[in-house]
PDB file of N, CA and C in Angstrom:
ATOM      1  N   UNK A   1       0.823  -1.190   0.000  1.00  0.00           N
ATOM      2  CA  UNK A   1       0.000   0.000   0.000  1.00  0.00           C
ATOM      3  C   UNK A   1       0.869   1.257   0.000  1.00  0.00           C
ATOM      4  N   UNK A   2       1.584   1.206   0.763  1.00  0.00           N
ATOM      5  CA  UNK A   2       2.965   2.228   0.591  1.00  0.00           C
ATOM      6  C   UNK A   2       3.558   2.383  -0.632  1.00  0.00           C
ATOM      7  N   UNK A   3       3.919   1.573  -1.253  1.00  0.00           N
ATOM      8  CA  UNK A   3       4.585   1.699  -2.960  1.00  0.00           C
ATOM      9  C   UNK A   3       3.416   2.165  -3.487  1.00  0.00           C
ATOM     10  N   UNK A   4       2.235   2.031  -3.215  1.00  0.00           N
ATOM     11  CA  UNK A   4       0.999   2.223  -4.438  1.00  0.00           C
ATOM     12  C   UNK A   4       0.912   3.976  -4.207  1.00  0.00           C
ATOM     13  N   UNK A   5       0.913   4.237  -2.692  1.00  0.00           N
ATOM     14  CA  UNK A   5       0.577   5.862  -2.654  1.00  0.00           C
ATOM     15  C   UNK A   5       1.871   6.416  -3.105  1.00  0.00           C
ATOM     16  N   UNK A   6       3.373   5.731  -2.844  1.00  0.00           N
ATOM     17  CA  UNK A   6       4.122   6.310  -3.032  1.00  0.00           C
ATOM     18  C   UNK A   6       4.072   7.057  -4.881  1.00  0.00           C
ATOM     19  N   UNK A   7       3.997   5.992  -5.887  1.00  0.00           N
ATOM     20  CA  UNK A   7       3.518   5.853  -6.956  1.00  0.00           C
ATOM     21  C   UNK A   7       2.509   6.626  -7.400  1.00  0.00           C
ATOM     22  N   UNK A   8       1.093   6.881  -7.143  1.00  0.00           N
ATOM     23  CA  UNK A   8       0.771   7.683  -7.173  1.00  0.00           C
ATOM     24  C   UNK A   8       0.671   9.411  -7.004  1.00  0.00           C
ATOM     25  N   UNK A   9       1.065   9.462  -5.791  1.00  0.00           N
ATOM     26  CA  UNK A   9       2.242  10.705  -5.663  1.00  0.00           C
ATOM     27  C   UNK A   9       2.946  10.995  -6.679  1.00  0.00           C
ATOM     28  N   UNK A  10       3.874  10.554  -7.135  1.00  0.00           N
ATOM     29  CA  UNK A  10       4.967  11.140  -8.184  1.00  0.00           C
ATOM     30  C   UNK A  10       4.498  10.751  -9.309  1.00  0.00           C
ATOM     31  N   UNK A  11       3.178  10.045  -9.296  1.00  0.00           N
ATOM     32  CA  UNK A  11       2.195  10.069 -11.223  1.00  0.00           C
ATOM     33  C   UNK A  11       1.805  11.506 -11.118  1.00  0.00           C
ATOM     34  N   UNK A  12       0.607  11.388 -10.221  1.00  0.00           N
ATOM     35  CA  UNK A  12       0.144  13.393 -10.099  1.00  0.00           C
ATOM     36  C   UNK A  12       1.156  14.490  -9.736  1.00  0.00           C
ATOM     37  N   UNK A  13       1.704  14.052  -8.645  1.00  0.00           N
ATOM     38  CA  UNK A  13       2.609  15.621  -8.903  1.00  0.00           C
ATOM     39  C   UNK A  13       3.997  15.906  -9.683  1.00  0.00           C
ATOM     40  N   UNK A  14       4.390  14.902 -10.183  1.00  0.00           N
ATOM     41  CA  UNK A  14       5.637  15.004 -11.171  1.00  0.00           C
ATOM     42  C   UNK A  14       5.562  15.393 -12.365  1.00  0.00           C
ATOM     43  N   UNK A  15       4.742  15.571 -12.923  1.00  0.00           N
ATOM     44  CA  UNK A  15       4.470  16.176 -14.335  1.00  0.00           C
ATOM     45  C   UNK A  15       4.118  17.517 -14.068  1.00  0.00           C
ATOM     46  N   UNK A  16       3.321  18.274 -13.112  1.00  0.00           N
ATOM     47  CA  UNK A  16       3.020  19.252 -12.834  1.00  0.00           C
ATOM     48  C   UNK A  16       4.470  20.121 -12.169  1.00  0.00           C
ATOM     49  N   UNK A  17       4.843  19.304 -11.487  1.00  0.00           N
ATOM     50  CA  UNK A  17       5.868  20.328 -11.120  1.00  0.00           C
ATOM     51  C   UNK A  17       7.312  20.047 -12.158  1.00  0.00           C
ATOM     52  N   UNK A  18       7.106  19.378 -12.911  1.00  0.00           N
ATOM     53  CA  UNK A  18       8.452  19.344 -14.099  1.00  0.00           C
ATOM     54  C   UNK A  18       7.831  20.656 -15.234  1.00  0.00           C
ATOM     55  N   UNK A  19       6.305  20.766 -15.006  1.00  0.00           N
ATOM     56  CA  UNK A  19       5.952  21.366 -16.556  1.00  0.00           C
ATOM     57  C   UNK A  19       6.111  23.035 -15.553  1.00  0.00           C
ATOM     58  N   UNK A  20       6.633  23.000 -14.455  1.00  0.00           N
ATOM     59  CA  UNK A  20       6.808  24.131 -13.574  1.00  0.00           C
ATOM     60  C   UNK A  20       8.061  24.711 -13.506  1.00  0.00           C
ATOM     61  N   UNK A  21       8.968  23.592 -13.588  1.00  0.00           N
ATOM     62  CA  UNK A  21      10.257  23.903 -13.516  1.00  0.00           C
ATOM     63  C   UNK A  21      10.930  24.369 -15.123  1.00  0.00           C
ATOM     64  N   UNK A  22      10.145  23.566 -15.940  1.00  0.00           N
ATOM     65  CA  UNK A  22      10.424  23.879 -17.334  1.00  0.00           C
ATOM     66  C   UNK A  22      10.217  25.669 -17.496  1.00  0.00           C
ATOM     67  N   UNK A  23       9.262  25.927 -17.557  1.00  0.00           N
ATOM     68  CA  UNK A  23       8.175  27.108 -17.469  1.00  0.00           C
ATOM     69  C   UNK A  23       9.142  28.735 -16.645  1.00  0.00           C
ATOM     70  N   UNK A  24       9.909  27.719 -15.853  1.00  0.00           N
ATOM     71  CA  UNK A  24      10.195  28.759 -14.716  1.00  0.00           C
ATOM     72  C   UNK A  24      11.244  28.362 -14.412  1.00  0.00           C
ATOM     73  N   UNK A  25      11.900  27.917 -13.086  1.00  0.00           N
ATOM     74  CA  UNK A  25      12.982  27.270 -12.982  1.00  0.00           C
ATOM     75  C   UNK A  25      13.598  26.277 -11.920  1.00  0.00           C
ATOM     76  N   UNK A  26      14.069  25.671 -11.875  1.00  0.00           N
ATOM     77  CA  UNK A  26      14.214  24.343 -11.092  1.00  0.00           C
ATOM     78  C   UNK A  26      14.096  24.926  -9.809  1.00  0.00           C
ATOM     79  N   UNK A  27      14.305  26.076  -8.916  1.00  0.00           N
ATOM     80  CA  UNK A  27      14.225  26.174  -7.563  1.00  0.00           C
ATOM     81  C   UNK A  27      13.251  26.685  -7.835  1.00  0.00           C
ATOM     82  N   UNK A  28      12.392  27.660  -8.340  1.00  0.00           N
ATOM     83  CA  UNK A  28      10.633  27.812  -8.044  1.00  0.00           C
ATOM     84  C   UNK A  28      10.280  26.347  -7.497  1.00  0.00           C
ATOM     85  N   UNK A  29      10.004  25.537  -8.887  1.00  0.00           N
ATOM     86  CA  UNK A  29       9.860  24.121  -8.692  1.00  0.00           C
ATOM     87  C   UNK A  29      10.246  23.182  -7.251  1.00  0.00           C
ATOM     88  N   UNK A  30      10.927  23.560  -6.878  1.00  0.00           N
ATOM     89  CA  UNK A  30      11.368  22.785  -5.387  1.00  0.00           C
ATOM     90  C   UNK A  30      11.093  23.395  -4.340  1.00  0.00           C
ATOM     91  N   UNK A  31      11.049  25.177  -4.505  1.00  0.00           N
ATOM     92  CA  UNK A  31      10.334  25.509  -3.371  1.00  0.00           C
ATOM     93  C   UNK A  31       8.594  25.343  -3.544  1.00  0.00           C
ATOM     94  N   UNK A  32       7.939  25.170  -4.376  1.00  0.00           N
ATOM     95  CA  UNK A  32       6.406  24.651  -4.594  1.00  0.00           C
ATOM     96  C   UNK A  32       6.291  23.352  -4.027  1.00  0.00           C
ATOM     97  N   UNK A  33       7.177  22.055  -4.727  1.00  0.00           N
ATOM     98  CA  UNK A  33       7.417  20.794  -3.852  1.00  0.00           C
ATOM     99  C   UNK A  33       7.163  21.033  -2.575  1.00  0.00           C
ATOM    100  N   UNK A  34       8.308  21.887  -1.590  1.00  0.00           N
ATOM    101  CA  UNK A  34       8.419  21.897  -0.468  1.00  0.00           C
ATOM    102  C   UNK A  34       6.924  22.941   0.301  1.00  0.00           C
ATOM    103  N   UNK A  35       6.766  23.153  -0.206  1.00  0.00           N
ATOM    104  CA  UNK A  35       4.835  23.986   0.086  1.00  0.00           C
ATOM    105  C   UNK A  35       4.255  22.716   0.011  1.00  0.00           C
ATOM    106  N   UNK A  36       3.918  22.046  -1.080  1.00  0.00           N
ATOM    107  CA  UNK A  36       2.966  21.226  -1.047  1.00  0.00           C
ATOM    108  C   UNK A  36       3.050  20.080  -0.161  1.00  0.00           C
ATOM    109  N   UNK A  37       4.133  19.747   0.152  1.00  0.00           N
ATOM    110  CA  UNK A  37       4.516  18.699   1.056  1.00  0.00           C
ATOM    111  C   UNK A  37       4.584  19.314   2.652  1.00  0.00           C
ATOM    112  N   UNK A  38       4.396  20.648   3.299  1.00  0.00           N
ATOM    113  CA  UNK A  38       4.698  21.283   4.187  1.00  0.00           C
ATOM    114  C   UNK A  38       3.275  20.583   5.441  1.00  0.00           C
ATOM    115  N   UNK A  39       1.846  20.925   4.492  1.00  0.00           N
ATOM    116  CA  UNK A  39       1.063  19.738   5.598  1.00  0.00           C
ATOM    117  C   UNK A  39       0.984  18.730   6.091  1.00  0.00           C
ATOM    118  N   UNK A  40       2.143  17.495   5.382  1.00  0.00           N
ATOM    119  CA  UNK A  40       2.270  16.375   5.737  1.00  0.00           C
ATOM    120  C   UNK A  40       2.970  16.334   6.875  1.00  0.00           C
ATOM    121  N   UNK A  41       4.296  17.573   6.535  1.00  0.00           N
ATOM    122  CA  UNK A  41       5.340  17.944   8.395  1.00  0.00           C
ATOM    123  C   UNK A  41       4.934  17.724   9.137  1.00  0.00           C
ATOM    124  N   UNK A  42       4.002  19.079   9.107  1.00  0.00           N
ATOM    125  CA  UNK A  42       3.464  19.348  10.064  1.00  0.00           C
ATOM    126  C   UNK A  42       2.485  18.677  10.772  1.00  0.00           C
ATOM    127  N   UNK A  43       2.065  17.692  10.528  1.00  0.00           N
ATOM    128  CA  UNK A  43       1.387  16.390  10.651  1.00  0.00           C
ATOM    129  C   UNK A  43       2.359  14.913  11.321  1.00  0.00           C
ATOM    130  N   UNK A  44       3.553  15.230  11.025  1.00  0.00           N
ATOM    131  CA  UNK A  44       4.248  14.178  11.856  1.00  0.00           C
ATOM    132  C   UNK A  44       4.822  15.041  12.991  1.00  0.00           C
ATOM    133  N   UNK A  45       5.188  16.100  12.732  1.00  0.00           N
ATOM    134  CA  UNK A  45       5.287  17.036  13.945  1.00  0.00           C
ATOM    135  C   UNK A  45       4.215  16.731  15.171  1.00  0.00           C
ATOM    136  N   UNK A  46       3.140  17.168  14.761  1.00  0.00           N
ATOM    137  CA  UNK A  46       2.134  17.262  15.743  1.00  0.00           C
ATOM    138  C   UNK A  46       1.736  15.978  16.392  1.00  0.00           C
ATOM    139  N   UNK A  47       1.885  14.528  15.786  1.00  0.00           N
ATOM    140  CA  UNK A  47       2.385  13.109  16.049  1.00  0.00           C
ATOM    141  C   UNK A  47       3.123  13.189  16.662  1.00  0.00           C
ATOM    142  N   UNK A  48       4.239  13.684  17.016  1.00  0.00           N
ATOM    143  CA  UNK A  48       5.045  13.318  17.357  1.00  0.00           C
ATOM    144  C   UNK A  48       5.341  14.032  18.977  1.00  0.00           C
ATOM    145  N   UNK A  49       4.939  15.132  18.751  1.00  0.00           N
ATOM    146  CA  UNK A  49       5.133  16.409  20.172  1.00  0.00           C
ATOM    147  C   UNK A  49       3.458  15.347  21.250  1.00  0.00           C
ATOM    148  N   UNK A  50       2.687  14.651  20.575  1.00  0.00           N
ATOM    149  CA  UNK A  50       1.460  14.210  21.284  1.00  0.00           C
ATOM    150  C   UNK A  50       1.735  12.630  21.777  1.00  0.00           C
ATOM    151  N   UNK A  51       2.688  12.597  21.402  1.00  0.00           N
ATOM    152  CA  UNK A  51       3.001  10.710  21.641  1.00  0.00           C
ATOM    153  C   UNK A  51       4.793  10.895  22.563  1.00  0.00           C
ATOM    154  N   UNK A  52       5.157  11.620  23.111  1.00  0.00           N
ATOM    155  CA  UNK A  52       6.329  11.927  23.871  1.00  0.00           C
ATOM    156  C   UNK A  52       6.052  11.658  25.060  1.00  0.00           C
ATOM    157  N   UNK A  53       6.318  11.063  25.937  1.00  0.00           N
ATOM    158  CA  UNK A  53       5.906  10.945  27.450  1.00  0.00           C
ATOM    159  C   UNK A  53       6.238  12.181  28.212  1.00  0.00           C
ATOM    160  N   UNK A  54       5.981  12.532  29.399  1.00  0.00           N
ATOM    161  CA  UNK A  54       6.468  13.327  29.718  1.00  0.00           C
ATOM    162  C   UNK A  54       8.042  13.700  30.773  1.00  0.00           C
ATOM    163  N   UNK A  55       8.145  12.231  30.670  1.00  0.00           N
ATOM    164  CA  UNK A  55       9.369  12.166  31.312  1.00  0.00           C
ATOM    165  C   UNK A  55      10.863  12.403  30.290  1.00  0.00           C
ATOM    166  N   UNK A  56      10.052  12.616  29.614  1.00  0.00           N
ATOM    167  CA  UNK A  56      11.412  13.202  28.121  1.00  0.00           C
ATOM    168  C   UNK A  56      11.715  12.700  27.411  1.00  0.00           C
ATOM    169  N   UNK A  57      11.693  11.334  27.638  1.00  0.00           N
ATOM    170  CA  UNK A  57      12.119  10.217  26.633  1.00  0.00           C
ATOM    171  C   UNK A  57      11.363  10.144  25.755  1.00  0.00           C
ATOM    172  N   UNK A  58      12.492   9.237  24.487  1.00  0.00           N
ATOM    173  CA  UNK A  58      11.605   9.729  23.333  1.00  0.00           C
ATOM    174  C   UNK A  58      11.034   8.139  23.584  1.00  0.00           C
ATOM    175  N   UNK A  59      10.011   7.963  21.685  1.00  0.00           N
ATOM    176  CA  UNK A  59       9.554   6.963  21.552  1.00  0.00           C
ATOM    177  C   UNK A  59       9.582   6.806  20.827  1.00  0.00           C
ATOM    178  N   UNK A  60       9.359   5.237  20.441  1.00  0.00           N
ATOM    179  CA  UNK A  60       9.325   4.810  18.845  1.00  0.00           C
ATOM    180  C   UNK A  60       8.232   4.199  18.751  1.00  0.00           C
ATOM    181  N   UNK A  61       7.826   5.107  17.581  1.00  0.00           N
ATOM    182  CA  UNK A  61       6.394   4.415  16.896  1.00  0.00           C
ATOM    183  C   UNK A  61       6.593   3.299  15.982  1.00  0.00           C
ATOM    184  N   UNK A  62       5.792   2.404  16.054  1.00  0.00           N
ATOM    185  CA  UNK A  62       5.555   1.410  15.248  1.00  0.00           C
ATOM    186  C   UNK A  62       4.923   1.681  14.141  1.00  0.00           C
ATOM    187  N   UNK A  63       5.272   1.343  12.989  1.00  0.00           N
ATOM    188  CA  UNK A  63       4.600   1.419  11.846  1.00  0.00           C
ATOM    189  C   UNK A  63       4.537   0.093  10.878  1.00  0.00           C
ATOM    190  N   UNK A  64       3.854  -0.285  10.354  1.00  0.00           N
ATOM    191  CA  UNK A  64       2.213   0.000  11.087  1.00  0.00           C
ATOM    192  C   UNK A  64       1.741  -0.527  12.003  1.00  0.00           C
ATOM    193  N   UNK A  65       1.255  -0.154  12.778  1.00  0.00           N
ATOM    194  CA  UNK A  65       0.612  -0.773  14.116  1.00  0.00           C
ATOM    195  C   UNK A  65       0.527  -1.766  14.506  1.00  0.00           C
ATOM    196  N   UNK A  66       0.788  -2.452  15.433  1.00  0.00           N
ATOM    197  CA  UNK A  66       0.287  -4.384  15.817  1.00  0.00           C
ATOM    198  C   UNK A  66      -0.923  -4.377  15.836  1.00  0.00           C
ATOM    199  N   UNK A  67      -1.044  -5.449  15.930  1.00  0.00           N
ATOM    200  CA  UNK A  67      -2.995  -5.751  16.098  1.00  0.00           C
ATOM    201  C   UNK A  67      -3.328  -5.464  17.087  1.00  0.00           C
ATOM    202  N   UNK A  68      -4.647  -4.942  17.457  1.00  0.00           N
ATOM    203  CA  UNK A  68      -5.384  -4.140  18.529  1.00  0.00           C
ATOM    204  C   UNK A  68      -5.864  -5.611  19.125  1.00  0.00           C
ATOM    205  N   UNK A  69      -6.115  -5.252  20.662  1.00  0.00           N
ATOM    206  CA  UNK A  69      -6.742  -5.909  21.558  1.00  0.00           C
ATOM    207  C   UNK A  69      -8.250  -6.250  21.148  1.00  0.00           C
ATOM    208  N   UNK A  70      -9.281  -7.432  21.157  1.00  0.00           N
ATOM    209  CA  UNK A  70     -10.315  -6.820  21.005  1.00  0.00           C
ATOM    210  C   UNK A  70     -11.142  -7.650  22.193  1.00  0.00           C
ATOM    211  N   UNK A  71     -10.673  -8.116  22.372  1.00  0.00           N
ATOM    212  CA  UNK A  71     -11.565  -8.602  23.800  1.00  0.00           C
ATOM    213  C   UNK A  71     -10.596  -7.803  25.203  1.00  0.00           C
ATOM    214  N   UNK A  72     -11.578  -7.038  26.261  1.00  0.00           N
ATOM    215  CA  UNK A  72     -11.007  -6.830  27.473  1.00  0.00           C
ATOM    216  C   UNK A  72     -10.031  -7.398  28.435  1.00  0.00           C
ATOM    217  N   UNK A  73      -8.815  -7.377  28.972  1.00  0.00           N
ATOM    218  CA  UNK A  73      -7.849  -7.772  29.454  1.00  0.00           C
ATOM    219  C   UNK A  73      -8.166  -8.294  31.308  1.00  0.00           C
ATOM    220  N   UNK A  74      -8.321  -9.163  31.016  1.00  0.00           N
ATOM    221  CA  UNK A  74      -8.884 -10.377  32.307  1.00  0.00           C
ATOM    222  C   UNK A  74      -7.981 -10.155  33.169  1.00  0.00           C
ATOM    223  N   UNK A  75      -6.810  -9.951  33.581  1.00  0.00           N
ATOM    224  CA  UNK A  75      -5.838 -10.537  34.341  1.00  0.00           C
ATOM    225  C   UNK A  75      -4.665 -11.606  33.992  1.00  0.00           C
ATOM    226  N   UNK A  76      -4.281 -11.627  34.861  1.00  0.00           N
ATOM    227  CA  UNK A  76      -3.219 -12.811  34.503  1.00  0.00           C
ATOM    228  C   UNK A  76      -4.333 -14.106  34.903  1.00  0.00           C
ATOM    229  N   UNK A  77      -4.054 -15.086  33.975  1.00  0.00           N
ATOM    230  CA  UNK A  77      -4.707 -16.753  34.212  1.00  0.00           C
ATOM    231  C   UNK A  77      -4.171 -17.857  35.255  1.00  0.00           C
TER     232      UNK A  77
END
């Protein structure tokens, strides 16, 4: 699923920003890249400052997630 969005991504925005850079010039073009990609940052940013404990240490997220619990946690047996 990752290769497929990755892929898609650079089908739609790679022609647009090459027919940008052509047009204009390779750093317009990369500073537009870096705009359009600026909400995704800021999106692992804000992930990231909300998942920090507060004892300072960092953490590592798992990607992608383990499987969720789905029955309630009994105790030890």
């Amino acid at each position: 699923m990752n290769s497929q969005a990755n892929a898609i991504g650079q089908v739609t925005g790679g022609p647009p920003l090459g027919a940008l850079a052509t047009r204009t010039s390779i750093p317009v073009a990369l500073l537009v890249a870096a705009v359009v990609q600026l909400p995704s940052v800021l999106a692992f940013l804000r992930v990231r400052r909300t998942t920090t404990p507060s004892s300072g240490r960092s953490v590592t997220l798992e990607w992608p997630p383990g499987p969720t619990r789905t029955t309630p946690d009994m105790g030890p047996e």
